[in-house]
PDB file of N, CA and C in Angstrom:
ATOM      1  N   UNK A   1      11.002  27.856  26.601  1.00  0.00           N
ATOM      2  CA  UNK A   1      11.594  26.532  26.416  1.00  0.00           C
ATOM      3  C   UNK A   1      10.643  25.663  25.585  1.00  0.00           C
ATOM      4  N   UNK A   2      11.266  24.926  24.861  1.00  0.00           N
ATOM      5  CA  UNK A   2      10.532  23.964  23.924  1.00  0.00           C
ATOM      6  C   UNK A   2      10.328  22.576  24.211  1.00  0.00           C
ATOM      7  N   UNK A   3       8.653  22.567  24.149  1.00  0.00           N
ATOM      8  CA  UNK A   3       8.563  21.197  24.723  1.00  0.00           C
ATOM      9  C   UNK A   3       9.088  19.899  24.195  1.00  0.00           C
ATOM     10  N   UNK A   4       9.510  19.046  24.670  1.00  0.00           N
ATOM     11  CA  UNK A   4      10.281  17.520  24.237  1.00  0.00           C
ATOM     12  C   UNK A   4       9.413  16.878  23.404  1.00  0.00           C
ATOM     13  N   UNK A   5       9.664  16.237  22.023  1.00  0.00           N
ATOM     14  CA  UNK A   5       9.422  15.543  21.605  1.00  0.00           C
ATOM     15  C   UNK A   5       8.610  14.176  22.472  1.00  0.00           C
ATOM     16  N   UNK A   6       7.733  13.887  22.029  1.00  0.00           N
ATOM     17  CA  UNK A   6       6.867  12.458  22.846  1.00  0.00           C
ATOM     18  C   UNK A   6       7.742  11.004  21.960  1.00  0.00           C
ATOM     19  N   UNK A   7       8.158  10.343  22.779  1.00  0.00           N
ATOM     20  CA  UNK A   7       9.083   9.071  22.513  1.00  0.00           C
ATOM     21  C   UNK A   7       7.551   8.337  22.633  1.00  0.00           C
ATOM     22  N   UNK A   8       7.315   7.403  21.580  1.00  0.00           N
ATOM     23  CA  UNK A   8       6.910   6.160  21.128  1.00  0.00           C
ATOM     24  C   UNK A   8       6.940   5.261  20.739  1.00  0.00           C
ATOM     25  N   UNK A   9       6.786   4.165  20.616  1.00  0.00           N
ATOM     26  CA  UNK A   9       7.188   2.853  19.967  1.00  0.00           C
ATOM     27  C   UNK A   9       6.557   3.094  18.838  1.00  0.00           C
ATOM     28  N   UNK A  10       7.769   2.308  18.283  1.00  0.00           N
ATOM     29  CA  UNK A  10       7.863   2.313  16.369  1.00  0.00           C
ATOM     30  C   UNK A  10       6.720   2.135  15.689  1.00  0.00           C
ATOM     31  N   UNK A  11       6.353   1.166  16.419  1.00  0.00           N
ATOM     32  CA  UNK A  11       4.758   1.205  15.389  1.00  0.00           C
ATOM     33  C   UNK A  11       3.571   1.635  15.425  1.00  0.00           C
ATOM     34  N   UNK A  12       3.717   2.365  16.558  1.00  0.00           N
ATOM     35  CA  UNK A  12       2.742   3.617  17.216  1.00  0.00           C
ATOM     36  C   UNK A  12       3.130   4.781  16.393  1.00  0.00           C
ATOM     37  N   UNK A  13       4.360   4.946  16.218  1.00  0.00           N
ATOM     38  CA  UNK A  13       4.584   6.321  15.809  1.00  0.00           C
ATOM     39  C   UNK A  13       4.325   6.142  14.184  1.00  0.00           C
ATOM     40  N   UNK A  14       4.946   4.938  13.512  1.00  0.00           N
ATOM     41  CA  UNK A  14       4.996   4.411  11.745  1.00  0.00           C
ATOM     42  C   UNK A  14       3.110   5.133  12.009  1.00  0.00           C
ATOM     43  N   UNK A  15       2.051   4.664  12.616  1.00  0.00           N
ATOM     44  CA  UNK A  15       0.602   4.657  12.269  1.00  0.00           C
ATOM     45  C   UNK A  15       0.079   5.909  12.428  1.00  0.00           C
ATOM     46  N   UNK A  16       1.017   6.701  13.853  1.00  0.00           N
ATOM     47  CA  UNK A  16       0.781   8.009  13.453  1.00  0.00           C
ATOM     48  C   UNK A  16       1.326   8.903  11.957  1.00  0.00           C
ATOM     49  N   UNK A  17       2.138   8.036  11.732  1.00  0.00           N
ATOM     50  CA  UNK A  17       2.387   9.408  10.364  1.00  0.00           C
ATOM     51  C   UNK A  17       1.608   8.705   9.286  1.00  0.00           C
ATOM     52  N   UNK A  18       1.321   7.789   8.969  1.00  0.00           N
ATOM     53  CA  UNK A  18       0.506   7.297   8.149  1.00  0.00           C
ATOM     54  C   UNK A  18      -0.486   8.020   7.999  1.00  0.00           C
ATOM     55  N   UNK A  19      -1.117   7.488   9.075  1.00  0.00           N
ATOM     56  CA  UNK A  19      -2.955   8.466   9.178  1.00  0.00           C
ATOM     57  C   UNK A  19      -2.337  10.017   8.702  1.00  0.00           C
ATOM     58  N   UNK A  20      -1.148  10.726   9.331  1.00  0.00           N
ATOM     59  CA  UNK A  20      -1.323  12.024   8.854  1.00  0.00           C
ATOM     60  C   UNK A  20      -0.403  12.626   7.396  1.00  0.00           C
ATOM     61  N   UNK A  21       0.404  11.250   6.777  1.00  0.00           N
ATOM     62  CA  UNK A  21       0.093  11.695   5.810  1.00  0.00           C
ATOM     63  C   UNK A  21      -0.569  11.455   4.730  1.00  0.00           C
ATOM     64  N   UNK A  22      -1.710  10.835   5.060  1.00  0.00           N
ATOM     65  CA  UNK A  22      -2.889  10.658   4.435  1.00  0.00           C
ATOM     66  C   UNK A  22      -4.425  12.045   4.192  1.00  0.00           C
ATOM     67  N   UNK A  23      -4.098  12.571   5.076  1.00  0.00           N
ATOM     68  CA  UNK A  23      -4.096  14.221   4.609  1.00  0.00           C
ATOM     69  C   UNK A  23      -5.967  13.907   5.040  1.00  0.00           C
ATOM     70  N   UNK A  24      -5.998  12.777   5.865  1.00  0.00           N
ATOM     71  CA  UNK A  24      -7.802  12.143   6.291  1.00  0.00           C
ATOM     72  C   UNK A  24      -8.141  12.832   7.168  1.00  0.00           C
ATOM     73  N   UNK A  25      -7.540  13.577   7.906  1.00  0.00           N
ATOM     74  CA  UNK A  25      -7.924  14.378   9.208  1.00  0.00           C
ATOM     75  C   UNK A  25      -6.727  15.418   9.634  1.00  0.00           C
ATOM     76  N   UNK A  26      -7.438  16.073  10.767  1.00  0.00           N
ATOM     77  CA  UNK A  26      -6.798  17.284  11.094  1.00  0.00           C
ATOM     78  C   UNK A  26      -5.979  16.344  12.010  1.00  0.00           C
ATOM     79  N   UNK A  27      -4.678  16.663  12.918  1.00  0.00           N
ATOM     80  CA  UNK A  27      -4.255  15.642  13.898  1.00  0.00           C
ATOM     81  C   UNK A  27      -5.205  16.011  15.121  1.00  0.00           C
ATOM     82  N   UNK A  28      -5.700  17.167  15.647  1.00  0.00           N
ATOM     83  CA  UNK A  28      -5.828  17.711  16.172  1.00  0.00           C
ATOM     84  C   UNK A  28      -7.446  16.402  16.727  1.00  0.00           C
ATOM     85  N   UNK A  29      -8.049  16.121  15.729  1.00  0.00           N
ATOM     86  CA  UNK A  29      -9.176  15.196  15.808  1.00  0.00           C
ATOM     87  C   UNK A  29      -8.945  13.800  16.446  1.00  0.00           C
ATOM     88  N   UNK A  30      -8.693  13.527  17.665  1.00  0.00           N
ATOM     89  CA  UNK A  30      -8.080  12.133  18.047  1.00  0.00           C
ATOM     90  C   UNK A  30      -8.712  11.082  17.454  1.00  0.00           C
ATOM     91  N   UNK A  31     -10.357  11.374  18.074  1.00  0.00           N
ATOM     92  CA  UNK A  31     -11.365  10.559  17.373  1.00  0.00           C
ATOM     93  C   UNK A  31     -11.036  10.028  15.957  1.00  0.00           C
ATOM     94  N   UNK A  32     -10.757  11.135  14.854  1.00  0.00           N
ATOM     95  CA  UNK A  32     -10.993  10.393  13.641  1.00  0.00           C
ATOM     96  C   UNK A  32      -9.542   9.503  13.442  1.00  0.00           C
ATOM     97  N   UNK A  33      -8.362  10.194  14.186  1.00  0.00           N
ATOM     98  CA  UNK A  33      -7.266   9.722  14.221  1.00  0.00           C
ATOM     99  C   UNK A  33      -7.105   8.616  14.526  1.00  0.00           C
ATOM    100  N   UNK A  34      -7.866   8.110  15.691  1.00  0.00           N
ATOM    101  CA  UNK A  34      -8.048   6.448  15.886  1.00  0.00           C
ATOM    102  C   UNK A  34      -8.798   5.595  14.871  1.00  0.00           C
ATOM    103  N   UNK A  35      -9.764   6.194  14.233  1.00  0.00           N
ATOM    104  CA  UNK A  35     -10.790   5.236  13.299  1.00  0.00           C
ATOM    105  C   UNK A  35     -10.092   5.169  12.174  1.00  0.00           C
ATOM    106  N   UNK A  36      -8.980   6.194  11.405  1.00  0.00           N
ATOM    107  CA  UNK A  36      -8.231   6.265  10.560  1.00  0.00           C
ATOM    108  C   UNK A  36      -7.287   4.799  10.782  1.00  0.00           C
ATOM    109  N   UNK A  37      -6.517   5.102  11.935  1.00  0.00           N
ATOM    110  CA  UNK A  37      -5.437   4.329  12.124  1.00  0.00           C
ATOM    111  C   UNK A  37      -6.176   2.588  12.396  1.00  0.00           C
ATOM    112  N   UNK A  38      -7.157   2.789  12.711  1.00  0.00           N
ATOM    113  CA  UNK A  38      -8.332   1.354  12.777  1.00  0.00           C
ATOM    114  C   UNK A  38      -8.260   0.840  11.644  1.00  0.00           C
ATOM    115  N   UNK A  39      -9.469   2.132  10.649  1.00  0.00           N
ATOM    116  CA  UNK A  39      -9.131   1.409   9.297  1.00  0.00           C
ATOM    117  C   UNK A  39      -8.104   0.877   8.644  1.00  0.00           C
ATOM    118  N   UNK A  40      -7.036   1.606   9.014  1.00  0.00           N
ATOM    119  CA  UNK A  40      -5.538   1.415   8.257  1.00  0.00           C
ATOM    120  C   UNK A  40      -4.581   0.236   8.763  1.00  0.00           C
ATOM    121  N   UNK A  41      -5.388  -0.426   9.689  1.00  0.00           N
ATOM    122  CA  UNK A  41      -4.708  -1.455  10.554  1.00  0.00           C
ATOM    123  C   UNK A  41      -3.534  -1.415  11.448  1.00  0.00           C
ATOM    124  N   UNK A  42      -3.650  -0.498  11.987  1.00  0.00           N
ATOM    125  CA  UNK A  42      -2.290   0.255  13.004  1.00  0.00           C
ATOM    126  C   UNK A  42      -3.206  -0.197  14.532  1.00  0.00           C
ATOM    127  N   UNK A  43      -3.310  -1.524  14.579  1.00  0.00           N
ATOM    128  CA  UNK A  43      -4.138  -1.757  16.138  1.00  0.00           C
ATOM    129  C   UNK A  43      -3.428  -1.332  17.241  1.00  0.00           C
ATOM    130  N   UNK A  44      -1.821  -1.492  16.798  1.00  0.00           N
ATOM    131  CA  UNK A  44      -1.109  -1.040  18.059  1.00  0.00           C
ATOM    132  C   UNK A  44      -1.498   0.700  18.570  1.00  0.00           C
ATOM    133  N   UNK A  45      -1.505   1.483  17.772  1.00  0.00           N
ATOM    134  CA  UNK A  45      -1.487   2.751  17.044  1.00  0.00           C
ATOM    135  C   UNK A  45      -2.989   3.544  17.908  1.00  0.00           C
ATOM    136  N   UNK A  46      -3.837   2.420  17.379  1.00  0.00           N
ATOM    137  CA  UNK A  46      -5.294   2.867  18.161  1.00  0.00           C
ATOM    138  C   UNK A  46      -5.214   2.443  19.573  1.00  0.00           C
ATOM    139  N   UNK A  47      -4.175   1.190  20.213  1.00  0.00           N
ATOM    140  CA  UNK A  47      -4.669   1.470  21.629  1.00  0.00           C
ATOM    141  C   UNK A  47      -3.930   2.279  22.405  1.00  0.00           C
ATOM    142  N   UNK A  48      -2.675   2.396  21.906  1.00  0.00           N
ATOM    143  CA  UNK A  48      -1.945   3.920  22.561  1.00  0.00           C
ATOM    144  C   UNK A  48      -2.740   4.861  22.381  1.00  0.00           C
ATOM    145  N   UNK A  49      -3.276   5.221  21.333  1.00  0.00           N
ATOM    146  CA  UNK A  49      -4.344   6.636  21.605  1.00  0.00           C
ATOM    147  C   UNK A  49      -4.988   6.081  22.137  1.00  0.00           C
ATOM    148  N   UNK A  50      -5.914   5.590  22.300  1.00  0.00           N
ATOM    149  CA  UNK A  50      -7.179   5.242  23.519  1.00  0.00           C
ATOM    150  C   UNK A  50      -6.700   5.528  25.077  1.00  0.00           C
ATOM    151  N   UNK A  51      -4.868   4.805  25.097  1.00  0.00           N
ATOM    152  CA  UNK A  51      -4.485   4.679  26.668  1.00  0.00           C
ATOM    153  C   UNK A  51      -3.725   5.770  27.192  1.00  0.00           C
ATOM    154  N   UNK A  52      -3.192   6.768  26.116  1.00  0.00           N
ATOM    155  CA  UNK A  52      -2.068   7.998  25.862  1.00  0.00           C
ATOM    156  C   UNK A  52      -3.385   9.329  25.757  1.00  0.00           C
ATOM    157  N   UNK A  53      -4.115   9.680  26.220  1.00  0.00           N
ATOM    158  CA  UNK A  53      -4.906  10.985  25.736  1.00  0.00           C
ATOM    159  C   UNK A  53      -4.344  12.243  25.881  1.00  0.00           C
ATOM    160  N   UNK A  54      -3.444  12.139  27.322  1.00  0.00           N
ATOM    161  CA  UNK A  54      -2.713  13.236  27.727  1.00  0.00           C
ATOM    162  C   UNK A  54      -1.564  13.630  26.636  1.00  0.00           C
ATOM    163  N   UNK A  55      -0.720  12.481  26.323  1.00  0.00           N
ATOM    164  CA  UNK A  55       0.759  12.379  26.229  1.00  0.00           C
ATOM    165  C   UNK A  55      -0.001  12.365  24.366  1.00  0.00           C
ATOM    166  N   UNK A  56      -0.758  12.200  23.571  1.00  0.00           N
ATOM    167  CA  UNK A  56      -1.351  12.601  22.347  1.00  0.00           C
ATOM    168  C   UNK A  56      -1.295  14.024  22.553  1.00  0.00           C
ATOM    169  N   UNK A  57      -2.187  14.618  23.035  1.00  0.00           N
ATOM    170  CA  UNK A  57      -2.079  15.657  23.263  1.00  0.00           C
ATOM    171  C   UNK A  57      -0.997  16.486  22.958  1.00  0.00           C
ATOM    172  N   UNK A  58      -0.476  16.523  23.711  1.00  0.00           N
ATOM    173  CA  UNK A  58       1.356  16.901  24.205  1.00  0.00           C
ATOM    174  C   UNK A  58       1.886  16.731  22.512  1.00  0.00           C
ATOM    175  N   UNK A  59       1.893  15.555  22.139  1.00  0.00           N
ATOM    176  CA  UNK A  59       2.726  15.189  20.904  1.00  0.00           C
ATOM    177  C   UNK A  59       2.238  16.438  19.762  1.00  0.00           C
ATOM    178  N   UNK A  60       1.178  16.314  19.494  1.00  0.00           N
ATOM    179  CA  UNK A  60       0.464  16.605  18.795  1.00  0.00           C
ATOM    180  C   UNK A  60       0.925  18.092  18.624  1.00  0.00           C
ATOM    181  N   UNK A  61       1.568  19.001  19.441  1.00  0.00           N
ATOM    182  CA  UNK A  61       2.086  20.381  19.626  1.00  0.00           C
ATOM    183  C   UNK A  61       3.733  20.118  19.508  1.00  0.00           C
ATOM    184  N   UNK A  62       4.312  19.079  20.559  1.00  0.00           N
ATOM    185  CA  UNK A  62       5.434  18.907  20.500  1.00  0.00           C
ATOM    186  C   UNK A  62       6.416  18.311  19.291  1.00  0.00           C
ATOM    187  N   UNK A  63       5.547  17.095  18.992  1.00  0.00           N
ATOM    188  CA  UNK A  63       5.677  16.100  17.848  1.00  0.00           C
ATOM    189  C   UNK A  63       6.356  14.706  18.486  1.00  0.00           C
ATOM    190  N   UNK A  64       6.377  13.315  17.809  1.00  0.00           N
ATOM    191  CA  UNK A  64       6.535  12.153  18.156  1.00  0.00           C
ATOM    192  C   UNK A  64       8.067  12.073  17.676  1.00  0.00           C
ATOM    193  N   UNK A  65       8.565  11.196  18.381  1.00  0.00           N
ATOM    194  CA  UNK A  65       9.819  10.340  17.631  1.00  0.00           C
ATOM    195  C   UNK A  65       9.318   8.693  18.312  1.00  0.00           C
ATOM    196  N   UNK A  66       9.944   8.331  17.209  1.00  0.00           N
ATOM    197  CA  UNK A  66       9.768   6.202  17.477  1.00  0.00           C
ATOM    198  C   UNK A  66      11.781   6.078  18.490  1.00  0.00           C
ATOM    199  N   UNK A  67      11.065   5.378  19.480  1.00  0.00           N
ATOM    200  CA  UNK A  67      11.578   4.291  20.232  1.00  0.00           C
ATOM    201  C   UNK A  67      12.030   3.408  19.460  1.00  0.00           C
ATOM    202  N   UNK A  68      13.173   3.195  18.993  1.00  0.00           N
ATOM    203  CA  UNK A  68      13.882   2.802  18.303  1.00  0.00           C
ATOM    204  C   UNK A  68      13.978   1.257  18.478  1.00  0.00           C
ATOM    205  N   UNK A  69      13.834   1.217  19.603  1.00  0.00           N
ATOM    206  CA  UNK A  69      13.604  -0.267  20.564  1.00  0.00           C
ATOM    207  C   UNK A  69      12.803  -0.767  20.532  1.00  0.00           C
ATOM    208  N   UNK A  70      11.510  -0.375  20.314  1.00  0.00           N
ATOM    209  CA  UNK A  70      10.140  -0.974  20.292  1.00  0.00           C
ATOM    210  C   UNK A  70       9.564  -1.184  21.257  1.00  0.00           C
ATOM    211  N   UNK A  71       9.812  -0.517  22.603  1.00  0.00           N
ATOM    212  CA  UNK A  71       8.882  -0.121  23.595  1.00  0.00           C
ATOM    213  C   UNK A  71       8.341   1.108  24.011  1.00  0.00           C
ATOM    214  N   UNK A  72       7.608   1.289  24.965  1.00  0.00           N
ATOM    215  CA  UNK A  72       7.773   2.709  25.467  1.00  0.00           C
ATOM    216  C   UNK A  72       8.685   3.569  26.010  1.00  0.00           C
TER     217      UNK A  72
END
C-alpha cells in the first residue's frame, strides 16, 4: 500500500517546492532545506520544518499536497 500524500498549508508547501526546485539541496537534507527556505523567505515554510520532523520525513518519500484552505 502506498503511503498518503502529507497535506500542508499552501505556503508551506509553495516553499517546499521552491527550495527543491532550486536544485540547492538534496530534499533528503532538512537542515539545508530550512536555511534554503530561510534564505528564500518562506518563514512559514521553516517553522513547519522545525515543528513537522516526523511528518517531513514521511513527505519527503510520500510527497506534499497544499491545503487548499490555508491551514493544516
Amino acid at each position: 500500500m502506498k503511503n498518503q500524500p502529507i497535506v500542508v498549508p499552501a505556503a508551506v508547501w509553495e516553499g517546499l517546492e521552491v527550495v527543491r526546485l532550486s536544485g540547492g539541496t538534496n530534499m533528503l537534507d532538512r537542515p539545508r532545506v530550512i536555511e534554503l527556505a530561510e534564505m528564500m523567505g518562506y518563514d512559514e515554510t521553516v517553522e513547519w520544518l522545525r515543528n513537522n520532523r516526523r511528518l517531513y520525513a514521511e513527505g519527503v518519500f510520500a510527497g506534499f499536497i497544499a491545503n487548499e484552505k490555508g491551514g493544516a
